[in-house]
Protein backbone atom coordinates (compact mmCIF):
# COMPACT_ATOMS: atom_id res chain seq x y z
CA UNK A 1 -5.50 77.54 57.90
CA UNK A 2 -2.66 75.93 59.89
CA UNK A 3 0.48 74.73 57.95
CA UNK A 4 3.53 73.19 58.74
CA UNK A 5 6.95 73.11 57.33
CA UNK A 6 10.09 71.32 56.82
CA UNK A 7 13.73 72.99 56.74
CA UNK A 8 16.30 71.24 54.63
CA UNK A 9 19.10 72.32 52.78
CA UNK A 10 19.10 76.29 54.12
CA UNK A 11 15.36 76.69 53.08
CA UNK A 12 11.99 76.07 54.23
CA UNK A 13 9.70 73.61 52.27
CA UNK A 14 5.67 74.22 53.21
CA UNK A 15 4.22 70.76 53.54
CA UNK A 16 0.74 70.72 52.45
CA UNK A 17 -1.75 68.20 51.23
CA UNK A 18 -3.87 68.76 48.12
CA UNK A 19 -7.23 69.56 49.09
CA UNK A 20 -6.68 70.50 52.68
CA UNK A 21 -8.04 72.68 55.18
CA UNK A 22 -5.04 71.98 57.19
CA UNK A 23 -2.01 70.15 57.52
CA UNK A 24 -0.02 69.55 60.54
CA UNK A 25 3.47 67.42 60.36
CA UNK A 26 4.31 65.82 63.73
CA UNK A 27 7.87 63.95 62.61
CA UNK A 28 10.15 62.88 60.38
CA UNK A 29 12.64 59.94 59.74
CA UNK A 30 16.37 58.91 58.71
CA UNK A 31 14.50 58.05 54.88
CA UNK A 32 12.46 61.71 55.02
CA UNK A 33 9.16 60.28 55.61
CA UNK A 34 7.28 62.73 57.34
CA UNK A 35 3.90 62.20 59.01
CA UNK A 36 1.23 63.98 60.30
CA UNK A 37 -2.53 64.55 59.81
CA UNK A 38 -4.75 66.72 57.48
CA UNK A 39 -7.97 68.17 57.88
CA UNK A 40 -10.88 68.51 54.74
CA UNK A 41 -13.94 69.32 55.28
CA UNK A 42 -15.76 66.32 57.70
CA UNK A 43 -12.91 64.95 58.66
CA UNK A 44 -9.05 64.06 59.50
CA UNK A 45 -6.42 61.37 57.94
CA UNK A 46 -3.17 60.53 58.67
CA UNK A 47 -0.55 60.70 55.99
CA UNK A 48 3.24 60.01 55.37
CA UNK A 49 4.93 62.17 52.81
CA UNK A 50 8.23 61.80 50.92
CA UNK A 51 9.53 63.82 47.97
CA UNK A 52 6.31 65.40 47.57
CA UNK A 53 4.37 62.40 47.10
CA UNK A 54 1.46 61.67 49.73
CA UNK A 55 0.25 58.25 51.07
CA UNK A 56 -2.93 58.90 52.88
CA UNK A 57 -5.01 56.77 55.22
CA UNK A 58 -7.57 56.92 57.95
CA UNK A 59 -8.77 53.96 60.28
CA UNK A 60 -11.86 52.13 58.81
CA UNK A 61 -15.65 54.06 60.05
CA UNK A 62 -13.24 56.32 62.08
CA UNK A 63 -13.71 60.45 62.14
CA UNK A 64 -10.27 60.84 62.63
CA UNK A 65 -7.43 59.23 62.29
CA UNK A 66 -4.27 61.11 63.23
CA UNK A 67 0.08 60.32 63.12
CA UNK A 68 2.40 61.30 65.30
CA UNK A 69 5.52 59.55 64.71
CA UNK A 70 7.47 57.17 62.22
CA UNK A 71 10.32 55.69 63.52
CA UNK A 72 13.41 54.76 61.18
CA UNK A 73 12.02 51.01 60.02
CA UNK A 74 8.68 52.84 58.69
CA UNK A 75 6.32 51.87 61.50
CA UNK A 76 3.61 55.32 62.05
CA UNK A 77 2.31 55.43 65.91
CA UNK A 78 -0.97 57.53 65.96
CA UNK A 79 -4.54 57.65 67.32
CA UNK A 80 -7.77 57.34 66.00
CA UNK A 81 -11.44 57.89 66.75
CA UNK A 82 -15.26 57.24 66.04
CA UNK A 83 -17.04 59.87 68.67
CA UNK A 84 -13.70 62.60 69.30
CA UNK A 85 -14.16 61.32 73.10
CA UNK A 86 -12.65 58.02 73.14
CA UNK A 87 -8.96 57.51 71.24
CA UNK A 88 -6.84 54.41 70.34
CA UNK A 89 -3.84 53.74 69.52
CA UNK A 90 -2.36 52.04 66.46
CA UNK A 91 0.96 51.05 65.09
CA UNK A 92 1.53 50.46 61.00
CA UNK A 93 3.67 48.08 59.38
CA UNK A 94 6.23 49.61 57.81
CA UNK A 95 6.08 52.08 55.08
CA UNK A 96 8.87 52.01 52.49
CA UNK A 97 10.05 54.04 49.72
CA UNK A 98 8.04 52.00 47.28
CA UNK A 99 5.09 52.59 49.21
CA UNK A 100 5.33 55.92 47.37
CA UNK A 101 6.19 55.05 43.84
C-alpha cells in the first residue's frame, strides 16, 4: 500500500481515501486543497481533499483518471485514460470550498 502525507502545523497528517488500495497526493494550494489519485480495486480516480472531506471523480468510460496539480483559483490539471497506452489531458473548472460542504 502506498500512502502519502501532508505536514502542517509541526505534524504529519496521512492522507488517505476510504476504501483505497492506495493514495498518492501530487499538490496542494493557498485554500489546502490537495489533489491526487487513488487506487481500488479495477481502477483509479482523481480526487481533491480539504479538511478531511473528499470530492472524487474520474473521466466518463475512462480506467483511470489521475490529478496532478490545482492551482490557487481551483482549476485540477491531470490525465486520463481508456487503454493505459494513450493519455489526455484535462483541466477542471474550479473547485471551491463549497464544493466540499
Amino acid at each position: 500500500m502506498e500512502d502519502s502525507y501532508l505536514y502542517a502545523q509541526g505534524k504529519f497528517k496521512n492522507i488517505n481515501v476510504p476504501g483505497a488500495d492506495a493514495t498518492l497526493a501530487f499538490s496542494i494550494n493557498d485554500s489546502c486543497v490537495v489533489v491526487g489519485y487513488y487506487q481500488d480495486v479495477a481502477q483509479f480516480f482523481a480526487f481533491a481533499l480539504k479538511k478531511s472531506k473528499v470530492l472524487s471523480f474520474g473521466y466518463p468510460g475512462a480506467v483511470a483518471t489521475e490529478a496532478y496539480g490545482i492551482n490557487d483559483v481551483g482549476q485540477v490539471v491531470g490525465a486520463y485514460t481508456f487503454d493505459y497506452q494513450i493519455y489526455h489531458g484535462f483541466v477542471t473548472s474550479p473547485i471551491t470550498g463549497a464544493d466540499f460542504e
